[in-house]
C-alpha atoms as a PDB file:
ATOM      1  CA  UNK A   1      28.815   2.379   4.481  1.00  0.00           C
ATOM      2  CA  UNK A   2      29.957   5.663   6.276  1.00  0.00           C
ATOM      3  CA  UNK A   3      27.227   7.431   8.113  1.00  0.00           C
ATOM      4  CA  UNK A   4      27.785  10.474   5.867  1.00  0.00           C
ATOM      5  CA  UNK A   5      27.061   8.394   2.787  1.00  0.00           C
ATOM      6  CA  UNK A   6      24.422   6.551   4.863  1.00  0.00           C
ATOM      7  CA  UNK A   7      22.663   9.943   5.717  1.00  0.00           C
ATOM      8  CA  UNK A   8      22.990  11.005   2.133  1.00  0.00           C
ATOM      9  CA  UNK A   9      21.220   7.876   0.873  1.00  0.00           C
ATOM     10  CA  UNK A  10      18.111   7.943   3.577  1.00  0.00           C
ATOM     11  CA  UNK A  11      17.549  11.739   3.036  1.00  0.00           C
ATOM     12  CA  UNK A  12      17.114  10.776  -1.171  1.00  0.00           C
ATOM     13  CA  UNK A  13      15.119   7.828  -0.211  1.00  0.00           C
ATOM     14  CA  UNK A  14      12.669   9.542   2.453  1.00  0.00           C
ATOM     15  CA  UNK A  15      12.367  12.151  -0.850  1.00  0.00           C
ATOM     16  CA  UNK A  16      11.061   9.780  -2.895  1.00  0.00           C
ATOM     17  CA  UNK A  17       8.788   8.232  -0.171  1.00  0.00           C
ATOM     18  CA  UNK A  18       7.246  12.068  -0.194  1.00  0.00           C
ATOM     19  CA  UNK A  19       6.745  11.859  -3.883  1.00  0.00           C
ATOM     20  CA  UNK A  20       5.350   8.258  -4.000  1.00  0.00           C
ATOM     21  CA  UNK A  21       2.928   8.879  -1.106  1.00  0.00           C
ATOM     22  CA  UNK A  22       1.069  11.042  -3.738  1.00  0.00           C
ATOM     23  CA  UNK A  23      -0.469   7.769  -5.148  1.00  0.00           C
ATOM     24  CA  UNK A  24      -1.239   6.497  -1.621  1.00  0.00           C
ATOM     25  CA  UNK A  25      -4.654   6.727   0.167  1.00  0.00           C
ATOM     26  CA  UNK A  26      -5.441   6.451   3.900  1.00  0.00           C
ATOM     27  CA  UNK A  27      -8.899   4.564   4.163  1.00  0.00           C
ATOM     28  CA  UNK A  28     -11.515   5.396   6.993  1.00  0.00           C
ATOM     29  CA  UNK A  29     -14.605   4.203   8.465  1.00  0.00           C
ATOM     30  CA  UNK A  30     -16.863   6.438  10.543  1.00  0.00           C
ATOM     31  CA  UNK A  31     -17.591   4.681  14.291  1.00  0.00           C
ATOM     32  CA  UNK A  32     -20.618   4.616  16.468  1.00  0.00           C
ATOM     33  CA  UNK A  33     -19.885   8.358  17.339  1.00  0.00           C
ATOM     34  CA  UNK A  34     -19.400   9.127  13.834  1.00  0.00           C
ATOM     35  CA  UNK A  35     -15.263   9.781  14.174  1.00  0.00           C
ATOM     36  CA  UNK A  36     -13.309   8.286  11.420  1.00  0.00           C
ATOM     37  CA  UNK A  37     -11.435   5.521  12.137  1.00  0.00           C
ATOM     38  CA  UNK A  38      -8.214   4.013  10.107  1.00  0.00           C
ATOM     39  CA  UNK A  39      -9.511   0.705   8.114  1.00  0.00           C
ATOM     40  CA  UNK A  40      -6.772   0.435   5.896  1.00  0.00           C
ATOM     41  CA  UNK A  41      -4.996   1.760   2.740  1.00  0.00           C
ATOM     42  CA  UNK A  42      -4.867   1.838  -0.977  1.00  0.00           C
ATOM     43  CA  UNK A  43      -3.334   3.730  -4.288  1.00  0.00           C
ATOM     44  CA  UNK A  44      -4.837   5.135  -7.708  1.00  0.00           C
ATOM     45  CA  UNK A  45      -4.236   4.018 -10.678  1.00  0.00           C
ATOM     46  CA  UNK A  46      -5.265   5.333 -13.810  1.00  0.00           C
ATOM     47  CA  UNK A  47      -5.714   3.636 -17.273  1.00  0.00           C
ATOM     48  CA  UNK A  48      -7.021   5.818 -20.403  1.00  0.00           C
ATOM     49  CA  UNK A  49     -10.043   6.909 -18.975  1.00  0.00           C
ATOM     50  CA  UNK A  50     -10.914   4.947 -16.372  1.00  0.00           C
ATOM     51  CA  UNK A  51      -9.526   5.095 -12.174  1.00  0.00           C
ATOM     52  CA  UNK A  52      -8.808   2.509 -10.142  1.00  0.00           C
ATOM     53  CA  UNK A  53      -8.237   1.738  -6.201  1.00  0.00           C
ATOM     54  CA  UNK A  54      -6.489  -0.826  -5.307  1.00  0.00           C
ATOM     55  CA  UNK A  55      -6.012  -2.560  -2.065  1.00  0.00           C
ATOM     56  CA  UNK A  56      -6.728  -5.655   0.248  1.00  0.00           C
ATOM     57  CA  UNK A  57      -9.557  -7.586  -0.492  1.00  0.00           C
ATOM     58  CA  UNK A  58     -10.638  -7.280   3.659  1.00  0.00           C
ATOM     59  CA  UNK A  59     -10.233  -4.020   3.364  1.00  0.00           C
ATOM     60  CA  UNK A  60     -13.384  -3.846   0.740  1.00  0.00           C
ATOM     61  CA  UNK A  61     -14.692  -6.267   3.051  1.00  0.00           C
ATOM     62  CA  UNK A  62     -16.155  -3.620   5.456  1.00  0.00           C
ATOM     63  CA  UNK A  63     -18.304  -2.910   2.759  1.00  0.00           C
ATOM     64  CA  UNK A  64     -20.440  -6.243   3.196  1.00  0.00           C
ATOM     65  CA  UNK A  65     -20.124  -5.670   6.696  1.00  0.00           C
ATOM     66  CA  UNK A  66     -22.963  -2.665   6.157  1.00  0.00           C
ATOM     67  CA  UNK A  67     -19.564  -0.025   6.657  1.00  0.00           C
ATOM     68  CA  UNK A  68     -19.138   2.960   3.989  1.00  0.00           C
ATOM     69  CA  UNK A  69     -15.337   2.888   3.603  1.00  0.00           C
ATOM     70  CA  UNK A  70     -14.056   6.416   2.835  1.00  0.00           C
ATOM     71  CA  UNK A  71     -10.861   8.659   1.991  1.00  0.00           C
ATOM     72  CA  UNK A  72     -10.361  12.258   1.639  1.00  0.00           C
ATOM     73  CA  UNK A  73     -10.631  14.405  -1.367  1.00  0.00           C
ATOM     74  CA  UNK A  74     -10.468  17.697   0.145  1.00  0.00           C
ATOM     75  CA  UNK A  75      -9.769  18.331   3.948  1.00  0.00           C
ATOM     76  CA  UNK A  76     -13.169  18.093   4.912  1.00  0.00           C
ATOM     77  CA  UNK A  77     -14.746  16.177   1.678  1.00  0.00           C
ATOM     78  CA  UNK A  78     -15.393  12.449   1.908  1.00  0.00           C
ATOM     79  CA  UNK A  79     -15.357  10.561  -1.285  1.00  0.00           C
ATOM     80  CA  UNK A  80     -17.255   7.014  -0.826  1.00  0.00           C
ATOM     81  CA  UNK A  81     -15.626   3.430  -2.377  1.00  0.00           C
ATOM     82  CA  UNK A  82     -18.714   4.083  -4.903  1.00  0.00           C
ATOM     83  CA  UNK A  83     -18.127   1.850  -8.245  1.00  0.00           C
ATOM     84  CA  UNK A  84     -17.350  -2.058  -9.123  1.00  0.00           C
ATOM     85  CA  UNK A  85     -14.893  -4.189  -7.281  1.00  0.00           C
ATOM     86  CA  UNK A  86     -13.272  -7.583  -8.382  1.00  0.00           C
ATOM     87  CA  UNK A  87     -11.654  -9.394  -4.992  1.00  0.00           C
ATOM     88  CA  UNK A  88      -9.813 -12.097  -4.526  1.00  0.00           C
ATOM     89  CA  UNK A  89     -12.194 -15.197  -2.891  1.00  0.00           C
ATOM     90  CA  UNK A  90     -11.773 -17.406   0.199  1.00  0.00           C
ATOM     91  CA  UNK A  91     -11.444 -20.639  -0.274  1.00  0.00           C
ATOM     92  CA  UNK A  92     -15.330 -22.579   0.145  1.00  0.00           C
ATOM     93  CA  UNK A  93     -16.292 -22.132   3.928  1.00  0.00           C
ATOM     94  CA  UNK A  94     -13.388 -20.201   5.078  1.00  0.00           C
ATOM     95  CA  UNK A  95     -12.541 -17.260   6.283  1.00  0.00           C
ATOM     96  CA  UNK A  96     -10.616 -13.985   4.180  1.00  0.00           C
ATOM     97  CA  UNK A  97      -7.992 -15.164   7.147  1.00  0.00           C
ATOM     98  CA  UNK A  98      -7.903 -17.908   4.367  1.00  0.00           C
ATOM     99  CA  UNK A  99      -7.186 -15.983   1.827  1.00  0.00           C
ATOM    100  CA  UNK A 100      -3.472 -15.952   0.789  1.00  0.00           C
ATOM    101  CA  UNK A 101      -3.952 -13.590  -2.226  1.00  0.00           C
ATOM    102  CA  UNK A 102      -6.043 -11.030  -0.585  1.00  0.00           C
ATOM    103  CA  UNK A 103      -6.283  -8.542  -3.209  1.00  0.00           C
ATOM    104  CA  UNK A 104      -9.311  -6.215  -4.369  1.00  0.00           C
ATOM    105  CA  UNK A 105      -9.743  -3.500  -7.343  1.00  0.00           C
ATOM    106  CA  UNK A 106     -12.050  -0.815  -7.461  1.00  0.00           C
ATOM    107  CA  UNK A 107     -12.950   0.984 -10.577  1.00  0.00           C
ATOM    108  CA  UNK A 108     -14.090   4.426  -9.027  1.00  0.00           C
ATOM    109  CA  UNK A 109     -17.373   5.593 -10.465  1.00  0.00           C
ATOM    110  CA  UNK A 110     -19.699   8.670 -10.741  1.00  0.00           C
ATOM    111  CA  UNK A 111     -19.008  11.699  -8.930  1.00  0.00           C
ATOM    112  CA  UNK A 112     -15.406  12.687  -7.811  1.00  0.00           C
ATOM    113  CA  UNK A 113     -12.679  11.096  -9.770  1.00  0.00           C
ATOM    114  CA  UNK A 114      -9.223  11.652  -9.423  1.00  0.00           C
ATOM    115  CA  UNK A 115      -7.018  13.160  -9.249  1.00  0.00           C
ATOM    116  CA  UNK A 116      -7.487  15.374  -6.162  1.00  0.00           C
ATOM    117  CA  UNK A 117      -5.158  18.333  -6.362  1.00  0.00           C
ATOM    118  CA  UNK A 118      -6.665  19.783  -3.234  1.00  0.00           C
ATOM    119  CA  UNK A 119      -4.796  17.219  -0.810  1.00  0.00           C
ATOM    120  CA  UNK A 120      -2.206  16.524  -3.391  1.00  0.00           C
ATOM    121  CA  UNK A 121      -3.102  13.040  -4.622  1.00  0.00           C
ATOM    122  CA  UNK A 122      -2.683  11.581  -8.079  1.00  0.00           C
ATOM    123  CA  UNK A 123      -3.010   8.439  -9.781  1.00  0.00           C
ATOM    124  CA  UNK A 124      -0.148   6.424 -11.086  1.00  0.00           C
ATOM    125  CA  UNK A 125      -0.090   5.261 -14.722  1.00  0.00           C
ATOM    126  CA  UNK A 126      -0.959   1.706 -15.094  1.00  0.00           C
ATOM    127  CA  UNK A 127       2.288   0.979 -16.834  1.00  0.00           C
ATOM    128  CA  UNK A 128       3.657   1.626 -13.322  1.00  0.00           C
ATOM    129  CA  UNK A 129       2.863  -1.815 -12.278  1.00  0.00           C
ATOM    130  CA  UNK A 130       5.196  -4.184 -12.791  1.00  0.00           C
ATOM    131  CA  UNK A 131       4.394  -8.069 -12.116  1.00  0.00           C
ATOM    132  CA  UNK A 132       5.990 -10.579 -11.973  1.00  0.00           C
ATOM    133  CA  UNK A 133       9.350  -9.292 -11.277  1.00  0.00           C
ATOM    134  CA  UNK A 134      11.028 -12.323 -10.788  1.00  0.00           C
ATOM    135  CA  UNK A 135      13.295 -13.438  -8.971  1.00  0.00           C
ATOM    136  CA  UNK A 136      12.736 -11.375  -5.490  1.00  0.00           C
ATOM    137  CA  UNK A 137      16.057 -11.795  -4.300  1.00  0.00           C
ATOM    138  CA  UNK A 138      18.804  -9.440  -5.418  1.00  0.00           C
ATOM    139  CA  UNK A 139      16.383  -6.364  -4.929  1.00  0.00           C
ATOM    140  CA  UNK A 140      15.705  -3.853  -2.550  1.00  0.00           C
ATOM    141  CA  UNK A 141      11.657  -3.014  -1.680  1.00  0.00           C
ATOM    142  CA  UNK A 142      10.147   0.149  -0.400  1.00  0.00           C
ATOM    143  CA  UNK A 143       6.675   0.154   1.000  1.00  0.00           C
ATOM    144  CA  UNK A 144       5.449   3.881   1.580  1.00  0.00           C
ATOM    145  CA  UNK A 145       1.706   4.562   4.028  1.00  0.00           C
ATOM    146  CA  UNK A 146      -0.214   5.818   6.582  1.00  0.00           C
ATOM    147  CA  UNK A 147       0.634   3.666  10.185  1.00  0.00           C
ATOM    148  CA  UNK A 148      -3.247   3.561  11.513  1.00  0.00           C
ATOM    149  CA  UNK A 149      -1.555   4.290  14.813  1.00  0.00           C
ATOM    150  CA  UNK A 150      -0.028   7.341  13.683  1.00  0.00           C
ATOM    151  CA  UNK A 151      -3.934   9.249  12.454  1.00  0.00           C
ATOM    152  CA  UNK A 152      -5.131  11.951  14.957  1.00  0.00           C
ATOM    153  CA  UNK A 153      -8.390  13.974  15.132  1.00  0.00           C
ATOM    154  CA  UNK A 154      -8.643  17.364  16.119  1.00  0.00           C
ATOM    155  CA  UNK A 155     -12.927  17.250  16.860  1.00  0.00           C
ATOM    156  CA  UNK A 156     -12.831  21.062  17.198  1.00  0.00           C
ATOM    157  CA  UNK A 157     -11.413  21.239  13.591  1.00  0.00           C
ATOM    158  CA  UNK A 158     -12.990  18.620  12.618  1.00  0.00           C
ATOM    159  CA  UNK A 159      -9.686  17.676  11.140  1.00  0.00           C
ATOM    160  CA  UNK A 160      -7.562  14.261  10.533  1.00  0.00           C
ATOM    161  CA  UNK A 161      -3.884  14.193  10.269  1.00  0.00           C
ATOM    162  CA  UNK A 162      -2.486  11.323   9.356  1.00  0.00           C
ATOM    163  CA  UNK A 163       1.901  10.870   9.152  1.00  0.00           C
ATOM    164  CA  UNK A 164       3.762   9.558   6.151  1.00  0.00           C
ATOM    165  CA  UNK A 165       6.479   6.413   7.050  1.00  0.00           C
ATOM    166  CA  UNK A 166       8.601   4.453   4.546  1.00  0.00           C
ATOM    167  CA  UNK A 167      10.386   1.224   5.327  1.00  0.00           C
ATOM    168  CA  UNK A 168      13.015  -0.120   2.884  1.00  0.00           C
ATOM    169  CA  UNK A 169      14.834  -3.944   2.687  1.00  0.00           C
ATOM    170  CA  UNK A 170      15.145  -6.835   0.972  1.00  0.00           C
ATOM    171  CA  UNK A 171      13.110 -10.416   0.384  1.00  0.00           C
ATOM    172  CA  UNK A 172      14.008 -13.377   2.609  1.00  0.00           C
ATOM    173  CA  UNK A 173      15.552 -15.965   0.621  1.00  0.00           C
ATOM    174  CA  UNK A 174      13.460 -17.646  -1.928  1.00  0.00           C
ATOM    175  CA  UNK A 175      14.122 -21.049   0.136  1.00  0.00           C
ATOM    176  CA  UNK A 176      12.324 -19.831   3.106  1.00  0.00           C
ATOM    177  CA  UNK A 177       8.861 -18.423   1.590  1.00  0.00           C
ATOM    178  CA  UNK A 178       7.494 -22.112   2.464  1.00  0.00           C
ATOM    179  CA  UNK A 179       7.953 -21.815   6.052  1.00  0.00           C
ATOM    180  CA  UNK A 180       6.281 -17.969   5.813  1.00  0.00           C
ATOM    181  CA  UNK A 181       3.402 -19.714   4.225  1.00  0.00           C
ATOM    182  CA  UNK A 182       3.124 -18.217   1.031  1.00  0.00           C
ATOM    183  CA  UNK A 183       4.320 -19.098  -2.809  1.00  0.00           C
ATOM    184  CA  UNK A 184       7.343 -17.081  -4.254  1.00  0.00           C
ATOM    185  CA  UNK A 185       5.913 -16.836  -7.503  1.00  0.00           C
ATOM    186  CA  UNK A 186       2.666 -14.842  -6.335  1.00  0.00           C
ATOM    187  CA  UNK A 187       4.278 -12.980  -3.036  1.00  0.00           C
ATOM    188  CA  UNK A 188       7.033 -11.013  -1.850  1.00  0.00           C
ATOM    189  CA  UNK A 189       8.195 -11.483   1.494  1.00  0.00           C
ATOM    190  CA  UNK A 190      10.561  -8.155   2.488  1.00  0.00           C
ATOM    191  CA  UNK A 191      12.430  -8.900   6.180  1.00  0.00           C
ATOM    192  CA  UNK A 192      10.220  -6.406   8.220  1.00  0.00           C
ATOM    193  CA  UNK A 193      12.237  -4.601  11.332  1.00  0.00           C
ATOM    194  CA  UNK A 194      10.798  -2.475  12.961  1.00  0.00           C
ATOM    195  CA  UNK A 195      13.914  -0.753  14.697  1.00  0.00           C
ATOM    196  CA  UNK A 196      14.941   0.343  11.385  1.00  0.00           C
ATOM    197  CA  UNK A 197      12.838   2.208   9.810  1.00  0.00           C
ATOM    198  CA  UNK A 198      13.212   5.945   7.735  1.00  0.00           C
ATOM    199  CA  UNK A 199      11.413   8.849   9.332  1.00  0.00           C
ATOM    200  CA  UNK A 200      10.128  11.960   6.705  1.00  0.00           C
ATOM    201  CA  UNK A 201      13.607  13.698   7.839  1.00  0.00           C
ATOM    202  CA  UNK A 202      15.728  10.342   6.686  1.00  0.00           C
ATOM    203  CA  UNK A 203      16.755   9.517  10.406  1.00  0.00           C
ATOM    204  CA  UNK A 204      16.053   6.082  11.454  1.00  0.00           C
ATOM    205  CA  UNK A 205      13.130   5.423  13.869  1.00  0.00           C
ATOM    206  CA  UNK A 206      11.233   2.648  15.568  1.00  0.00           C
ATOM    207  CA  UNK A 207       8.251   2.174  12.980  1.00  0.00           C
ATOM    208  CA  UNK A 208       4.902   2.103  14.279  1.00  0.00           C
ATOM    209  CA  UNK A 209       2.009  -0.896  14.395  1.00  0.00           C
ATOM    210  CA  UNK A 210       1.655  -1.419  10.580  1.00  0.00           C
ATOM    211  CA  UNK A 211      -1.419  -2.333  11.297  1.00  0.00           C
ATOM    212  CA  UNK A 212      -3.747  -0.518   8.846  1.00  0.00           C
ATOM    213  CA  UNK A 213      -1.104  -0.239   6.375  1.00  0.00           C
ATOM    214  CA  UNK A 214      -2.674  -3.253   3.807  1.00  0.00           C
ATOM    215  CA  UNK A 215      -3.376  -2.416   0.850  1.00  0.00           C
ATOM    216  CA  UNK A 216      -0.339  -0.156   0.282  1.00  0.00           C
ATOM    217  CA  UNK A 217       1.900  -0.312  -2.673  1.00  0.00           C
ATOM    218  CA  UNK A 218       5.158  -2.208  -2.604  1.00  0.00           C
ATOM    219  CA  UNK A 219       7.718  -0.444  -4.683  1.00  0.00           C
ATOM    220  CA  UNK A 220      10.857  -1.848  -6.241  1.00  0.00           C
ATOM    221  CA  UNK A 221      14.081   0.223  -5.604  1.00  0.00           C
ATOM    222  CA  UNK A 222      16.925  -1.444  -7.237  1.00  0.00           C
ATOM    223  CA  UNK A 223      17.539  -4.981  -8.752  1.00  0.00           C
ATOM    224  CA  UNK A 224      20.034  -7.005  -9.922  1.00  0.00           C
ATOM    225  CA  UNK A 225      20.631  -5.318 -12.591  1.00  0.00           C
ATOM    226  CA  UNK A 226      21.153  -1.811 -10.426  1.00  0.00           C
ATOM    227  CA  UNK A 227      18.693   1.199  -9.768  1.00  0.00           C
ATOM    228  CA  UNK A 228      15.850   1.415 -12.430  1.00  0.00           C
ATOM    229  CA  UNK A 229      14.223   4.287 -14.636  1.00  0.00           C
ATOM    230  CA  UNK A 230      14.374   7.180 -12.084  1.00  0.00           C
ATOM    231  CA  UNK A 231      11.774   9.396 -14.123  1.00  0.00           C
ATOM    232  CA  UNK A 232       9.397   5.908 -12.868  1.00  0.00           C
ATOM    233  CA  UNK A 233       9.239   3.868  -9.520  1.00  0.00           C
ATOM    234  CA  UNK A 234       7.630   0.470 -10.574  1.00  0.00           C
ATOM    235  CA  UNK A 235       4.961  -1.278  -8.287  1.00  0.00           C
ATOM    236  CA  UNK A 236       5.394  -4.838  -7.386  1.00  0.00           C
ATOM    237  CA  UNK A 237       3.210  -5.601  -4.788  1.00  0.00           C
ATOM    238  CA  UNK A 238       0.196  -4.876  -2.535  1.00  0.00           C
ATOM    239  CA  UNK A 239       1.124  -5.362   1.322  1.00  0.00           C
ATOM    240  CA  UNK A 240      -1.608  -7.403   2.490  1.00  0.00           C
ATOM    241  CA  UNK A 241      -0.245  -8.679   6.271  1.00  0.00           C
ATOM    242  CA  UNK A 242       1.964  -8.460   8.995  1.00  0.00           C
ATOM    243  CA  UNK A 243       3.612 -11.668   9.776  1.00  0.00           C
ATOM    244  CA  UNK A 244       4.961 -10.484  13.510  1.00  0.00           C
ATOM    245  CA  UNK A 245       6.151 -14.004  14.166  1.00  0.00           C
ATOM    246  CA  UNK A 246       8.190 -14.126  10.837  1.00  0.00           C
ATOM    247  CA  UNK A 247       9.070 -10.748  10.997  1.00  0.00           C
ATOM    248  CA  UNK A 248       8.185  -9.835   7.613  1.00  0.00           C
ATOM    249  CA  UNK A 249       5.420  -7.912   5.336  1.00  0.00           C
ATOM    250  CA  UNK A 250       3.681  -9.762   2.707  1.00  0.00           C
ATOM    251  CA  UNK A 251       2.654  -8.371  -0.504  1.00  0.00           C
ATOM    252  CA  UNK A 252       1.075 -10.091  -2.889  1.00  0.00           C
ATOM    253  CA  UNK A 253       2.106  -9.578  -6.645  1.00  0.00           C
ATOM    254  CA  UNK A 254       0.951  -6.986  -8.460  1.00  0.00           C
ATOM    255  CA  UNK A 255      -0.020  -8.883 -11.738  1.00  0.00           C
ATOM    256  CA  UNK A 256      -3.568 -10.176 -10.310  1.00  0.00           C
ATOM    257  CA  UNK A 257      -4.037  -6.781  -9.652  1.00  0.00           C
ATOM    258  CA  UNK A 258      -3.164  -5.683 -13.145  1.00  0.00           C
ATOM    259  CA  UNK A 259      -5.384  -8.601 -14.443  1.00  0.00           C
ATOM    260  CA  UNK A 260      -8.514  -7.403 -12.424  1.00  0.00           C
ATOM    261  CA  UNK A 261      -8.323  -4.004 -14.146  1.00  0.00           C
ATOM    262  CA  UNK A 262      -7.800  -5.651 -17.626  1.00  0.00           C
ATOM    263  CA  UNK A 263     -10.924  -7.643 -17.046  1.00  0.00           C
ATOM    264  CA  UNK A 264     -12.840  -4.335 -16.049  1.00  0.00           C
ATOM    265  CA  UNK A 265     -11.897  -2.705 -19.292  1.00  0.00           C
END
């Protein structure tokens, strides 16, 4: 590929990215000194009436931890992870470092539902999600968020920025999800470097710590069959961990998700 043609093709997908991160929520937790701190991430989805946010199971985890996980609906308005969750369970006596599946839903209740128009956030339709979009090879993933490294607070403004970064590539090979540690059938696995990475103005960059970055959406770019609908970006995944020694992001599928919200309906 020719740089031009390269340049081209990062510019359209660090577009998209822009457009996707509308679904995509940076999650907070207030400290000792009452500054909010990066916890983790999640989307909105919507389904008739009801709203959903979904994201790692440790993520919710805070919550039984005596924490009062936030985002922002406004640029000073908290909105509380008020409503019912379903998460995924550790095996007996373990650890959520146990937990392979690592997923949690959220049907948002009471005050405050989305969307939120005043910071630009909107829920994606729940025929969005795709699962089980077998086989993972042959495809290319995107996974859009909020690095926890890259949030700043202005105290004086009592403000939070936090900076949008996109990473694109492929699964490993379906042979080698055994020695990752996790089941083809319920994960993706996408080849994680860091060195290559799209910045908001398509140039490659050195991506941050992903840390904090669980419980984004994995999207599906193109697969073997070529690029799909463009009027609708499927979701495949929730990014759950950082496997530094494997180099690689794991997401697990999006159907248990999907299935939570069925059973909350």
């Amino acid at each position: 590929m020719n740089d031009r043609l390269f340049q081209a093709e990062s510019e359209a997908i660090s577009k998209m990215a822009t457009l996707l991160a509308r679904h995509v929520l940076p999650l907070f937790l207030d400290d000792r000194h009452g500054k909010p701190q990066r916890c983790g991430s999640g989307f909105l989805v919507s389904a008739g009436t009801a709203s959903y946010l979904i994201s790692a199971a440790h993520v919710f985890d805070a919550v039984k931890g005596g924490h009062e996980p936030y985002f922002y609906i406004g640029s000073k308005t908290k909105r509380k992870l008020s409503g019912s969750a379903r998460l995924t369970r550790a095996p007996a006596g373990r650890s959520r470092r146990s937990d392979k599946l690592d997923i949690g839903v959220l049907r948002l209740e009471g005050p405050g539902l989305p969307p939120y128009p005043a910071i630009e956030k909107y829920p994606l339709p729940i025929g969005a999600l795709k699962p089980n979009a077998l086989p993972r090879e042959g495809k290319q993933y995107l996974l859009v968020g909020f690095p926890g490294t890259q949030t700043s607070l202005n105290s004086a403004r009592r403000q939070v920025t936090t900076k949008l970064y996109s990473y694109r590539n492929i699964s490993y090979p379906a042979g080698e999800y055994q020695s990752i540690g996790v089941d083809v059938q319920s994960h993706i696995a996408v080849i994680f470097d860091r060195k290559k990475s799209l910045g908001a103005d398509g140039n490659l960059r050195m991506f941050p710590d992903p840390a904090e970055m669980s419980g984004s959406p994995v999207w599906l770019l193109y697969d073997e069959n070529g690029p799909n609908d463009p009027t609708q970006t499927p979701v495949v995944g929730v990014a759950i961990e950082h496997r530094a020694n494997h180099r690689a992001i794991v997401a697990t599928d999006i159907g248990l998700a999907l299935d939570y919200m069925h059973r909350a309906v």
